[in-house]
C-alpha atoms as a PDB file:
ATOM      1  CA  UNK A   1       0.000   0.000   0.000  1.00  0.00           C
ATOM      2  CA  UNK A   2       1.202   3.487  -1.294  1.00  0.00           C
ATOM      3  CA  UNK A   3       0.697   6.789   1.225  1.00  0.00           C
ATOM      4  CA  UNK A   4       0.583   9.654  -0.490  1.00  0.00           C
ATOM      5  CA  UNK A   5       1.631  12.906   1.444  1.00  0.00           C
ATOM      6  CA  UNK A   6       0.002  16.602  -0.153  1.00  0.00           C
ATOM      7  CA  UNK A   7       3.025  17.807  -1.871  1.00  0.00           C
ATOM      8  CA  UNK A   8       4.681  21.253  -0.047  1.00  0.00           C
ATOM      9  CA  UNK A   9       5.910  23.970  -1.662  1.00  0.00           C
ATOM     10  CA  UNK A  10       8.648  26.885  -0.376  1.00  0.00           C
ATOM     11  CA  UNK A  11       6.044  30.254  -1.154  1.00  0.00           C
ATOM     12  CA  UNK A  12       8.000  32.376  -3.890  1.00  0.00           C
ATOM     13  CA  UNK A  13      10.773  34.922  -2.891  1.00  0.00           C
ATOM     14  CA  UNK A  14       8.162  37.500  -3.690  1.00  0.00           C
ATOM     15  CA  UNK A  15       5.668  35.596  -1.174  1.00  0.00           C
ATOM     16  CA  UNK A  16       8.090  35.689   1.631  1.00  0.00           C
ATOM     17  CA  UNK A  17       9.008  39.518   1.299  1.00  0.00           C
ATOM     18  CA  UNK A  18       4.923  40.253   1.693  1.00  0.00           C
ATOM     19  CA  UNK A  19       5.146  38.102   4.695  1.00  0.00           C
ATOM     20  CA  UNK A  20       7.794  39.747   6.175  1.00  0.00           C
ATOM     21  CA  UNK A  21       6.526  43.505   5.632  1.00  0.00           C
ATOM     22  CA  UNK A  22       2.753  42.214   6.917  1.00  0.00           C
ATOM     23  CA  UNK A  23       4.397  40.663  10.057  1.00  0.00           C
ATOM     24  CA  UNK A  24       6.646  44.077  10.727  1.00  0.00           C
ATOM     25  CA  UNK A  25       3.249  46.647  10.409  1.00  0.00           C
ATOM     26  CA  UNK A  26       1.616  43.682  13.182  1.00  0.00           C
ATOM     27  CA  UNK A  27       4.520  44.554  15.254  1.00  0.00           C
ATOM     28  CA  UNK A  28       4.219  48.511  14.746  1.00  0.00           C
ATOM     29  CA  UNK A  29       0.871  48.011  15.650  1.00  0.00           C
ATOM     30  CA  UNK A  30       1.188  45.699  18.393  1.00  0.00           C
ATOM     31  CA  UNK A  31       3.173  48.247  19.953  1.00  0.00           C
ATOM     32  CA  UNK A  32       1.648  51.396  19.452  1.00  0.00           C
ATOM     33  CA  UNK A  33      -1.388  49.846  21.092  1.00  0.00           C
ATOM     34  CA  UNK A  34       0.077  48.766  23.797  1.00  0.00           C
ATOM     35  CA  UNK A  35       1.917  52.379  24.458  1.00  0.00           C
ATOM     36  CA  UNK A  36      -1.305  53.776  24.383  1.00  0.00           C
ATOM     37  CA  UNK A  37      -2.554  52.295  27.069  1.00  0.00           C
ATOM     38  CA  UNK A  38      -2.486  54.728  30.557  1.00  0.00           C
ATOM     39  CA  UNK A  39       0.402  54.125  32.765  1.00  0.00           C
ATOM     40  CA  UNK A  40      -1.654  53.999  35.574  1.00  0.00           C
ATOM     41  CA  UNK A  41      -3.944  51.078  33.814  1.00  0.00           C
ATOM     42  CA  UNK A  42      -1.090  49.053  33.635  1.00  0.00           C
ATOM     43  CA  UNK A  43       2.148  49.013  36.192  1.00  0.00           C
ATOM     44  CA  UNK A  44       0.932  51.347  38.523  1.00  0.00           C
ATOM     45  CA  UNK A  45      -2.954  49.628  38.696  1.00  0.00           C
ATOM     46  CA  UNK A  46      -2.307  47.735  41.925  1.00  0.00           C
ATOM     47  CA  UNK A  47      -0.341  50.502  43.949  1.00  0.00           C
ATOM     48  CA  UNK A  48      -2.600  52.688  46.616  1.00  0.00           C
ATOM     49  CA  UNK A  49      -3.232  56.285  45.205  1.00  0.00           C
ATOM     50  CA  UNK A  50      -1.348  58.005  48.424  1.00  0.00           C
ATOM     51  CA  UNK A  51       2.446  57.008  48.073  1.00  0.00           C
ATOM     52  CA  UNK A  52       5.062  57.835  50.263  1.00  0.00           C
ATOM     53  CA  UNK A  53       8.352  59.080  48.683  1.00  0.00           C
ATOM     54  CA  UNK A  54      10.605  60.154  51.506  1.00  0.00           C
ATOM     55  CA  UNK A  55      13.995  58.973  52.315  1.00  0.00           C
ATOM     56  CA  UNK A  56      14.292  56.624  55.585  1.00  0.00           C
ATOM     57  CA  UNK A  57      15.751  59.389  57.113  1.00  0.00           C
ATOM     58  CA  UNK A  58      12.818  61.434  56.702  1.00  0.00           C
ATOM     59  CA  UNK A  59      10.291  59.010  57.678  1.00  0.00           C
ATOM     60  CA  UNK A  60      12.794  58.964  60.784  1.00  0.00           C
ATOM     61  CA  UNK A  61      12.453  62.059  61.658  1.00  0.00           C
ATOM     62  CA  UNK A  62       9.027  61.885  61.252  1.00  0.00           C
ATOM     63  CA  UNK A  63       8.638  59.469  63.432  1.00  0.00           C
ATOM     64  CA  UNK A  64      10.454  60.755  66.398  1.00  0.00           C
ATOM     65  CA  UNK A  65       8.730  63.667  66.086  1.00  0.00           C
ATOM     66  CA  UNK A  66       5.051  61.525  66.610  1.00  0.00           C
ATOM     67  CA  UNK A  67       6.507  59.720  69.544  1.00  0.00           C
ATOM     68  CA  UNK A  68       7.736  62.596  71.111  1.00  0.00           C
ATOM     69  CA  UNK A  69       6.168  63.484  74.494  1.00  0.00           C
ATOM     70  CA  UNK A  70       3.432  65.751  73.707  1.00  0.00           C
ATOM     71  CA  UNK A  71       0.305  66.245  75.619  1.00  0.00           C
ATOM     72  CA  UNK A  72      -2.069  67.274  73.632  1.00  0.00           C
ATOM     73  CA  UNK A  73      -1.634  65.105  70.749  1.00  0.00           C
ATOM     74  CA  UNK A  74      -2.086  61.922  72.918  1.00  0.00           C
ATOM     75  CA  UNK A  75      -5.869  60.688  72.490  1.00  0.00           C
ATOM     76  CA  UNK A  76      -6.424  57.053  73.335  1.00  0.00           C
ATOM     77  CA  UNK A  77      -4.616  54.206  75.467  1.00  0.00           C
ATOM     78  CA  UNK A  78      -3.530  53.074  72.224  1.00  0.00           C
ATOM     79  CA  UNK A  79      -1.090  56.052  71.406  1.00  0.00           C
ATOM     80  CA  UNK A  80      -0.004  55.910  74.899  1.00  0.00           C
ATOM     81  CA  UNK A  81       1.157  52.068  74.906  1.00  0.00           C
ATOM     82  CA  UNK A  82       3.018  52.708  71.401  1.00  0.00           C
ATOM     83  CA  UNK A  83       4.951  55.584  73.151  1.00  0.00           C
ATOM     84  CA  UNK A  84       5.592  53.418  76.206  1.00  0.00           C
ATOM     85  CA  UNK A  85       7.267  50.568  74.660  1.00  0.00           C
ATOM     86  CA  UNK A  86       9.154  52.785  71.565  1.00  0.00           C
ATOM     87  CA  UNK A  87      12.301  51.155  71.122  1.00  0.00           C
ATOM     88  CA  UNK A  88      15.459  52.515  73.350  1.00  0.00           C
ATOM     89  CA  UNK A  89      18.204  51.065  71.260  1.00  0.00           C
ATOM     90  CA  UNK A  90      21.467  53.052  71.986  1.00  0.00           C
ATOM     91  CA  UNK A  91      19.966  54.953  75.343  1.00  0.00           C
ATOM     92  CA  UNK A  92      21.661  52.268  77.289  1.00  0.00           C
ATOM     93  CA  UNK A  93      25.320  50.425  75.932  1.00  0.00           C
ATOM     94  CA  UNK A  94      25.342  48.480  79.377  1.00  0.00           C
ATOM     95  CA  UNK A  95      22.122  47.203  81.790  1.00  0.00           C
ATOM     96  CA  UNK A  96      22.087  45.067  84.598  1.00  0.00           C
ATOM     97  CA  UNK A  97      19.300  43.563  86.447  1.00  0.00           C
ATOM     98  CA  UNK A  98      18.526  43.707  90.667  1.00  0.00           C
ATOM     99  CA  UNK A  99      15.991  41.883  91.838  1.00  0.00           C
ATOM    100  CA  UNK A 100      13.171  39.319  90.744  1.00  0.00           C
ATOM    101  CA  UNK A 101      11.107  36.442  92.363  1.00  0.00           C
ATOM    102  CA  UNK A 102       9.309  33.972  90.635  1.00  0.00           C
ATOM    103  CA  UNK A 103       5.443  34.512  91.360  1.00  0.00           C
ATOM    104  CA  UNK A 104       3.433  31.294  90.782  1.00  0.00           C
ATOM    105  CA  UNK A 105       0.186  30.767  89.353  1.00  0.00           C
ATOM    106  CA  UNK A 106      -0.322  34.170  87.324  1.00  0.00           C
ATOM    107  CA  UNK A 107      -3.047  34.769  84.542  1.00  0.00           C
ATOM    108  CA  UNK A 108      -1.683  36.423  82.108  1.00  0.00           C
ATOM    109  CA  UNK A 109      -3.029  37.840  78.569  1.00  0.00           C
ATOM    110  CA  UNK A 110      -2.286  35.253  76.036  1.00  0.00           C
ATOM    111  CA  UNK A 111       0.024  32.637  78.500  1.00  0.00           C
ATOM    112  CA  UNK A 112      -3.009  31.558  80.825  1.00  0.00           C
ATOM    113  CA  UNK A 113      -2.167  30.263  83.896  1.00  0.00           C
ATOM    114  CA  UNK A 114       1.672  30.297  84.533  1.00  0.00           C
ATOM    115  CA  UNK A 115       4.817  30.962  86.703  1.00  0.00           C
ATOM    116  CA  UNK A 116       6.205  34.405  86.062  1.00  0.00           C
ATOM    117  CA  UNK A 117       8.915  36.792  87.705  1.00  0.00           C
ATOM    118  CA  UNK A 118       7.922  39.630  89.828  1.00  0.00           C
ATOM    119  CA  UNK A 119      10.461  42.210  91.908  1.00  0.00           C
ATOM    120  CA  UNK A 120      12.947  42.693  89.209  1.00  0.00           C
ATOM    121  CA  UNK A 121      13.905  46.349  87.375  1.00  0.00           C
ATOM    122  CA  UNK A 122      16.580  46.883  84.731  1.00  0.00           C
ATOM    123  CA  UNK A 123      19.586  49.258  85.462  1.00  0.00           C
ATOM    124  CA  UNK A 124      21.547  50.805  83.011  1.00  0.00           C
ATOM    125  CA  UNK A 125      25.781  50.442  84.223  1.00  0.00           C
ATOM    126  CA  UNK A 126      27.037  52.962  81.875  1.00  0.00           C
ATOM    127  CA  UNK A 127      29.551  55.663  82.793  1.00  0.00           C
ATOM    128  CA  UNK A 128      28.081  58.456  85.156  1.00  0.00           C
ATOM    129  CA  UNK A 129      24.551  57.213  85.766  1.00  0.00           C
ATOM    130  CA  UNK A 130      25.616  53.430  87.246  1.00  0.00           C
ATOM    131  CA  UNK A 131      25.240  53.079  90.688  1.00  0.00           C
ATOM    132  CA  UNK A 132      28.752  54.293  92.539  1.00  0.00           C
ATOM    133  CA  UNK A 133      29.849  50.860  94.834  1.00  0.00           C
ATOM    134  CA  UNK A 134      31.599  53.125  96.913  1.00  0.00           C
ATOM    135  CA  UNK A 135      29.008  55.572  97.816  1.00  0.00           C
ATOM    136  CA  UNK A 136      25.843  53.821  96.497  1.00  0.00           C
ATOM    137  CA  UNK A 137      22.126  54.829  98.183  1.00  0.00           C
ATOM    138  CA  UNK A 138      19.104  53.296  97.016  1.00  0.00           C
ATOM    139  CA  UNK A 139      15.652  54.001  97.766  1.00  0.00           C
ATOM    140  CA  UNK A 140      12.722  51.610  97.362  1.00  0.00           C
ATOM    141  CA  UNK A 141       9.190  52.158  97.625  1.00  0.00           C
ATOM    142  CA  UNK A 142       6.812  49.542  98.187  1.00  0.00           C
ATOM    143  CA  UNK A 143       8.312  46.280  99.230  1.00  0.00           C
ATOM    144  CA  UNK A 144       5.300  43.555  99.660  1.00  0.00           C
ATOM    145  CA  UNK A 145       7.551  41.288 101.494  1.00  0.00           C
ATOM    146  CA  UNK A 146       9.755  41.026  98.373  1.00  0.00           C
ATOM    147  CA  UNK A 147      12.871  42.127  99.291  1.00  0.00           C
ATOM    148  CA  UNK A 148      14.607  40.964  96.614  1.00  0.00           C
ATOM    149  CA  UNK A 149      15.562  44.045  94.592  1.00  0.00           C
ATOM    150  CA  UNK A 150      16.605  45.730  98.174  1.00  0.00           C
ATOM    151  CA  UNK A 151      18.605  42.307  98.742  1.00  0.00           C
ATOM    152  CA  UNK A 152      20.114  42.775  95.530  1.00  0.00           C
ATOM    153  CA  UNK A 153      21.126  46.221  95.573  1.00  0.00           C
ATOM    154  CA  UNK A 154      22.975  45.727  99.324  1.00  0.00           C
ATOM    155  CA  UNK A 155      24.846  43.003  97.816  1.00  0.00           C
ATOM    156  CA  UNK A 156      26.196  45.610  94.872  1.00  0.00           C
ATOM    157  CA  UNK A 157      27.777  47.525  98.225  1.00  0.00           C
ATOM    158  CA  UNK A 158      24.234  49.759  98.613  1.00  0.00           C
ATOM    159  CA  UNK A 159      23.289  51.668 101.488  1.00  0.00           C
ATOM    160  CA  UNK A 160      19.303  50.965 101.217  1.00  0.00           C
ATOM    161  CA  UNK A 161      15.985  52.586 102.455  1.00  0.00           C
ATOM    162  CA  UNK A 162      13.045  50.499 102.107  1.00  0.00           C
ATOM    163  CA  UNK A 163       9.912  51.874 102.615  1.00  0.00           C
ATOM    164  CA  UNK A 164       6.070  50.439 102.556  1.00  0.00           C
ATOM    165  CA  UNK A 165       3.094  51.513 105.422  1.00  0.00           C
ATOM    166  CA  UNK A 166       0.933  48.339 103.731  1.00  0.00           C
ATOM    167  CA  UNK A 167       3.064  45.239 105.084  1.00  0.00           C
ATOM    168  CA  UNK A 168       2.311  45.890 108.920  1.00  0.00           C
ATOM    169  CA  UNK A 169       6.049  45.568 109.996  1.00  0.00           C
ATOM    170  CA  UNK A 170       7.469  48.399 112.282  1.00  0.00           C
ATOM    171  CA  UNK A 171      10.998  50.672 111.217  1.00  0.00           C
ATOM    172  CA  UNK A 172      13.621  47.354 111.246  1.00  0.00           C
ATOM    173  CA  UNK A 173      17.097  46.584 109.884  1.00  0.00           C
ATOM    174  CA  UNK A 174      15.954  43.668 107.447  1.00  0.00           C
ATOM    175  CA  UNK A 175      19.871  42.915 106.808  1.00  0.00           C
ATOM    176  CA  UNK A 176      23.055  45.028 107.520  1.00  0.00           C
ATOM    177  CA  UNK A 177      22.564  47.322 105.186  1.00  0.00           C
ATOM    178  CA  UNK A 178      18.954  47.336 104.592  1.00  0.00           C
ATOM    179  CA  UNK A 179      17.094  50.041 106.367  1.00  0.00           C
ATOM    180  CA  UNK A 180      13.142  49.553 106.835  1.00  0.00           C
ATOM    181  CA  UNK A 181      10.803  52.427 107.221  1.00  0.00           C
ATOM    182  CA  UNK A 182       7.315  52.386 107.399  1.00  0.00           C
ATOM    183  CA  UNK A 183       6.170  55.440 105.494  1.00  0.00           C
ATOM    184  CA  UNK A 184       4.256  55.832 102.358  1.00  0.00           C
ATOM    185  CA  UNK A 185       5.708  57.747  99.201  1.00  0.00           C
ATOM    186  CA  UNK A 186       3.512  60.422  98.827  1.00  0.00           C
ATOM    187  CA  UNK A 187       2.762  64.176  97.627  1.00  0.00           C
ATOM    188  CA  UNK A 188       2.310  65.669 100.575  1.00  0.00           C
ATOM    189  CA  UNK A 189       3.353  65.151 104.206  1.00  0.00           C
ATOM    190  CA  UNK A 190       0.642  64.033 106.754  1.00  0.00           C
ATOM    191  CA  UNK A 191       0.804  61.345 109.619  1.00  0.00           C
ATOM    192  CA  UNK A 192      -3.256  60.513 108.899  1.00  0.00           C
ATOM    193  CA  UNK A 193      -2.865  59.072 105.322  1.00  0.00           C
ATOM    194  CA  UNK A 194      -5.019  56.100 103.463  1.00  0.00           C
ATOM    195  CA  UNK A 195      -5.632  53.603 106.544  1.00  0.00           C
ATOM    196  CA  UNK A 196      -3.740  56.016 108.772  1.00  0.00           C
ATOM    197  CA  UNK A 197      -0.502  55.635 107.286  1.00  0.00           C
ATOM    198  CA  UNK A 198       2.085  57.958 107.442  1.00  0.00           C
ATOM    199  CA  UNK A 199       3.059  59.839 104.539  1.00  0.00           C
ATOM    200  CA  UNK A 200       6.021  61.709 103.359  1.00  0.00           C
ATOM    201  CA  UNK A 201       7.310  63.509 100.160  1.00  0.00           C
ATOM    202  CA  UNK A 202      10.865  61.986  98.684  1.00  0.00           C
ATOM    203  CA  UNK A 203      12.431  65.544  99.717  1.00  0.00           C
ATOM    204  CA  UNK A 204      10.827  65.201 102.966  1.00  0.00           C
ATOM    205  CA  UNK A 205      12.247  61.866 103.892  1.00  0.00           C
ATOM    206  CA  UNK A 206      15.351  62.863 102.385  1.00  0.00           C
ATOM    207  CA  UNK A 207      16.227  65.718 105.417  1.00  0.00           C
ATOM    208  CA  UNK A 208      14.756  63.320 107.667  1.00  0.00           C
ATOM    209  CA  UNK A 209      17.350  60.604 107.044  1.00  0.00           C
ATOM    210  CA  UNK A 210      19.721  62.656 106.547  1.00  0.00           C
ATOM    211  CA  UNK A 211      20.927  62.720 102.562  1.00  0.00           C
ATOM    212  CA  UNK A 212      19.947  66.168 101.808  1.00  0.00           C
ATOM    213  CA  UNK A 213      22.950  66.277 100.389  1.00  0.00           C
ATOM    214  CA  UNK A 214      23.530  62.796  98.661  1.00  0.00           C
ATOM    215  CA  UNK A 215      22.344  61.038  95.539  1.00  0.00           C
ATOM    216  CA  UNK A 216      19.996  58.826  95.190  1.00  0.00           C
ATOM    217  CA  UNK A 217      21.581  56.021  92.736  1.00  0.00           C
ATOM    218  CA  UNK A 218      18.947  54.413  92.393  1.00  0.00           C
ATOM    219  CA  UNK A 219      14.916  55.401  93.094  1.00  0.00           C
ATOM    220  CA  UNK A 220      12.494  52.648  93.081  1.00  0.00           C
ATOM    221  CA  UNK A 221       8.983  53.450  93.109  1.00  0.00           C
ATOM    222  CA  UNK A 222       6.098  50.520  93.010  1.00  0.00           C
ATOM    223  CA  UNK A 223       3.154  52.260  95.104  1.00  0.00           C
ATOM    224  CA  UNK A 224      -0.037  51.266  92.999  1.00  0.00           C
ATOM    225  CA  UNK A 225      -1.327  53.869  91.429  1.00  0.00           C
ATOM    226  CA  UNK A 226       0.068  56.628  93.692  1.00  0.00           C
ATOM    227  CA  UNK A 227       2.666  57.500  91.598  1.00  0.00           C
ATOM    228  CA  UNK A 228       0.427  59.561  89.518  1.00  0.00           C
ATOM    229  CA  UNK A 229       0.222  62.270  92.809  1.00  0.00           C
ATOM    230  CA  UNK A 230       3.652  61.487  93.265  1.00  0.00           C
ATOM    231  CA  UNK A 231       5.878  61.943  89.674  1.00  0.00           C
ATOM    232  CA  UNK A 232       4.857  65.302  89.342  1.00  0.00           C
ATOM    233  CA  UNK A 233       5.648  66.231  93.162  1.00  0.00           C
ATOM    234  CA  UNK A 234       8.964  65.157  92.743  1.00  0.00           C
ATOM    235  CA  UNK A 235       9.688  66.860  89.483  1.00  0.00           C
ATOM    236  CA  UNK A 236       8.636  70.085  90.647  1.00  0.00           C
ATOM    237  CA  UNK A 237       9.854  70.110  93.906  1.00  0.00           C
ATOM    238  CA  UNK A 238      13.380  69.829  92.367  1.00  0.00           C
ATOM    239  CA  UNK A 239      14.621  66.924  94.304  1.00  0.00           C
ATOM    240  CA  UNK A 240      14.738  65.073  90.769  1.00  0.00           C
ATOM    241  CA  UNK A 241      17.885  66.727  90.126  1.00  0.00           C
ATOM    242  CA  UNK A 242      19.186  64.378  93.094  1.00  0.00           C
ATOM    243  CA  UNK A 243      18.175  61.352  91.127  1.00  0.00           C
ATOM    244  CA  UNK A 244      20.511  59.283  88.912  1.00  0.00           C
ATOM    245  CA  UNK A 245      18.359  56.496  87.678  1.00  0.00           C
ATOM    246  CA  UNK A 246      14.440  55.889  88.458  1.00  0.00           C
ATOM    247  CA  UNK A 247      12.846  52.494  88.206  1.00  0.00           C
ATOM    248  CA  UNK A 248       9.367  52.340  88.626  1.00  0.00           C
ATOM    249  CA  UNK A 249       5.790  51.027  87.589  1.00  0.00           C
ATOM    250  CA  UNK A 250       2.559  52.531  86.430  1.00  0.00           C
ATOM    251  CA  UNK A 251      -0.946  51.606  87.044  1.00  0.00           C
ATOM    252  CA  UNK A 252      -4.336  52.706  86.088  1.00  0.00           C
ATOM    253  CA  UNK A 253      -6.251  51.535  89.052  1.00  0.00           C
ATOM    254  CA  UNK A 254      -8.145  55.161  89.110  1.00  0.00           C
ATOM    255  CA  UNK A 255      -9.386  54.958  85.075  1.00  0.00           C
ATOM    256  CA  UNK A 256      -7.280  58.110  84.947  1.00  0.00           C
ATOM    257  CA  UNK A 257      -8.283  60.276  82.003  1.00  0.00           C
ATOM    258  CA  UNK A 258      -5.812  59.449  79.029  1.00  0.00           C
ATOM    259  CA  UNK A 259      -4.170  62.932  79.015  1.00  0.00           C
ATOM    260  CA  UNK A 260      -3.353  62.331  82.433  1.00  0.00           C
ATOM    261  CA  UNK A 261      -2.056  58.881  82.547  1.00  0.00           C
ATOM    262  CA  UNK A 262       0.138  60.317  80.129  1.00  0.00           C
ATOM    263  CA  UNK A 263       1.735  62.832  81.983  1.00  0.00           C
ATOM    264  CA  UNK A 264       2.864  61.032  84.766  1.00  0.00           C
ATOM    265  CA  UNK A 265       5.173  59.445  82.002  1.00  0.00           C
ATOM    266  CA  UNK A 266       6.009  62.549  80.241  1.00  0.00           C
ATOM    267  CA  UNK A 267       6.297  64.694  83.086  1.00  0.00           C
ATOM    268  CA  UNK A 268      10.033  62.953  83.563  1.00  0.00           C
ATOM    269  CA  UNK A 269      11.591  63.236  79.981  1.00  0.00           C
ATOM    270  CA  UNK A 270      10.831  66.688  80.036  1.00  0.00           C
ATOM    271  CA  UNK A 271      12.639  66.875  83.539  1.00  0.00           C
ATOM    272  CA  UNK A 272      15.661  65.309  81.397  1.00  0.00           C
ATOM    273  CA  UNK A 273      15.379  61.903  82.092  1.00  0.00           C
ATOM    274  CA  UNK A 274      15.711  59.055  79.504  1.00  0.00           C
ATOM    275  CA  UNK A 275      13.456  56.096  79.109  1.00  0.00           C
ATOM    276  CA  UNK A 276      16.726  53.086  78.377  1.00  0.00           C
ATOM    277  CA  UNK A 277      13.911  50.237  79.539  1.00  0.00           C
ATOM    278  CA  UNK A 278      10.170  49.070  79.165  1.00  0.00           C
ATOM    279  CA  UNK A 279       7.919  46.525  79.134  1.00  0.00           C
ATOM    280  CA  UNK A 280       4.209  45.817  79.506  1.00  0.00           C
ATOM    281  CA  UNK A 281       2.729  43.539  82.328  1.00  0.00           C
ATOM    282  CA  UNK A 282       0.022  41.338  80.487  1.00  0.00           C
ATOM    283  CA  UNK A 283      -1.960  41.047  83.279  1.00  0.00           C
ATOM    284  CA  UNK A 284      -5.549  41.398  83.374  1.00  0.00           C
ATOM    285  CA  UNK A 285      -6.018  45.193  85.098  1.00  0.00           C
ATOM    286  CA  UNK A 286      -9.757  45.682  84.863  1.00  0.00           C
ATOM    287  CA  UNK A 287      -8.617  49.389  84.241  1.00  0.00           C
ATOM    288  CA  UNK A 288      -8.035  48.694  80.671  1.00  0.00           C
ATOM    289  CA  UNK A 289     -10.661  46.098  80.068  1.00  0.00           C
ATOM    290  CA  UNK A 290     -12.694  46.570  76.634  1.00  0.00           C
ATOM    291  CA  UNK A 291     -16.613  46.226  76.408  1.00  0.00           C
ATOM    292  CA  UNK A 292     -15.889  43.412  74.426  1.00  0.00           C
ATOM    293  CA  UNK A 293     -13.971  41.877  77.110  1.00  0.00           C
ATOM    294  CA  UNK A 294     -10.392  41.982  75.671  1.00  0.00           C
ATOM    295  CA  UNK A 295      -7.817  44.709  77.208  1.00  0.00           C
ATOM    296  CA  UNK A 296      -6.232  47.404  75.410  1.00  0.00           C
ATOM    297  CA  UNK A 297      -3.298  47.299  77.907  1.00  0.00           C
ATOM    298  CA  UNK A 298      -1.384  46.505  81.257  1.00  0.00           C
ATOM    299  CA  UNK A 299       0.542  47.974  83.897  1.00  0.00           C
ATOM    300  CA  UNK A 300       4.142  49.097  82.894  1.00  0.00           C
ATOM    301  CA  UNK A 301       7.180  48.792  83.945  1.00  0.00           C
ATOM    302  CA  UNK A 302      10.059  51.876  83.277  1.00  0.00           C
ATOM    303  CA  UNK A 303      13.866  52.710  83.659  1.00  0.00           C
ATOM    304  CA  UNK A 304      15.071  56.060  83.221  1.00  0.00           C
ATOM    305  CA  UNK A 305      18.315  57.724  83.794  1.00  0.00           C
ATOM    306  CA  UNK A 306      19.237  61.628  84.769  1.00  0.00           C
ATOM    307  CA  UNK A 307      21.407  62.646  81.501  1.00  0.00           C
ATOM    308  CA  UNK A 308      22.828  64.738  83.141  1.00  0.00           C
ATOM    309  CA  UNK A 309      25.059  62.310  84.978  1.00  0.00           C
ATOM    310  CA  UNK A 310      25.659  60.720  81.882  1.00  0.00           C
ATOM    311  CA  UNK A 311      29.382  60.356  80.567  1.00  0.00           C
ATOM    312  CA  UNK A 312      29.240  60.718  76.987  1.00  0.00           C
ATOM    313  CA  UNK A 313      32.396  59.011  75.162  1.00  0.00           C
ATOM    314  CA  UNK A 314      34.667  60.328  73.327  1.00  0.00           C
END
């Protein structure tokens, strides 16, 4: 059996030169089609009408300038948690820690039920503002038979002064260099205080012990929602300027106003201290509890140093 295949035949040089010129004027066409379409209808379809050209630097700038300390820009719990926990990179080269016990059986925000540690603050150890081993005083408010940080602090060579009115224990040498009083931190001075404690401002207790003259290394201050009276006092007393580094927490037990929760923060950088240390406490405060049941935020927990003592290098 014979296939037969249709016979195929090469078009004519004249053939291939109007095949050539009709598949150039496609091209042209192609092309000029395609240029005519809008820009925007074609790369630039997908990208969001408001575009940000600045450099990083700019948007830098920018940036510091929205987390800087300001009143009356601050609005809602939000803004004020952002600002809390900005990043300190470079405030502090060197930190150490004092302190810490491990509390069991804490609920916190996304861990549940767990073990967690309670009593420690972070301390920065560069040049100027680290505690002085030869001629170190510490003073810590609100103990709640954690000792720890005071413990810690005497063992760094600290003369310490531990005060809390809440724990029911009477002025006592807890070690050889701890000192226990059992006044309240407070913005004014009164002897008939919450539960009939007595009450003193940091100046105050300062001429009473004696340091008017001396530093205070170190100033810890955990008094529950007090420290909103108390910040301020001690900024515009002046007795700040005594003040090398200040550890403390802050609460929102009262459902302060935002504005003002604020500017027991804010009220310090402005007094030329600078936040080197933060961190949120995810535990359930009803203070910051949602309608929906969730929480916008916790209690916080700041460092600070004076700049003033700080040694810049060279």
């Amino acid at each position: 059996m014979v296939t037969c295949f249709p016979s195929f035949h090469f078009p004519r040089r004249q053939d291939r030169l109007i095949i050539i010129l009709l598949s150039i004027l496609l091209t042209i066409a192609l092309y000029q089609n395609y240029s005519a379409v809008p820009l925007s209808k074609t790369i630039l379809e997908d990208v969001p009408e408001k575009r940000d050209y600045r450099t990083t630097k700019d948007k830098l700038k920018t940036l510091a300038a929205e987390l800087k300390p300001s009143d009356d820009k601050i609005t809602s719990y939000e803004q004020v948690g952002k600002i809390f926990l900005r990043s300190d990179e470079g405030a502090c080269k060197s930190q150490g820690m004092w302190g810490g016990r491990i509390w069991n059986g804490v609920y916190l925000i996304g861990k549940g039920w767990t073990d967690a540690m309670d009593g420690n603050y972070t301390l920065c150890m560069d040049p100027g503002v680290a505690p002085n081993q030869k001629s170190c005083l510490v003073y810590s408010f609100g103990i709640a038979n954690n000792w720890s940080f005071d413990e810690d602090a005497e063992k760094y060579g600290c003369e310490v002064y531990s005060f809390d009115p809440s724990i029911g224990q009477k002025p006592h040498m807890h070690s050889a260099k701890v000192h226990f009083y059992d006044y309240g931190l407070s913005n004014v001075d009164t002897d008939q205080g919450p539960n009939g404690w007595r009450m003193r401002r940091l100046e105050s207790l300062m001429t009473e012990l004696g340091h008017s003259d001396r530093i205070i290394d170190v100033l810890k201050i955990d008094i529950e929602d007090s420290e909103h009276d108390v910040i301020p006092e001690i900024v515009s007393s002046g007795i700040i300027k005594k003040v090398k580094q200040i550890v403390w927490e802050i609460h929102n037990f009262k459902q302060l106003p935002v504005a003002k929760f604020f500017e027991t923060f804010s009220v310090l950088e402005k007094a030329g201290f600078e936040k080197f240390f933060s961190e949120n406490w995810p535990y359930p405060n009803e203070s910051f509890k949602k309608v929906d049941g969730t929480y916008d935020m916790t209690f916080y927990i700041f460092s600070h140093y004076n700049k003033k003592f700080l040694q810049k290098s060279t």
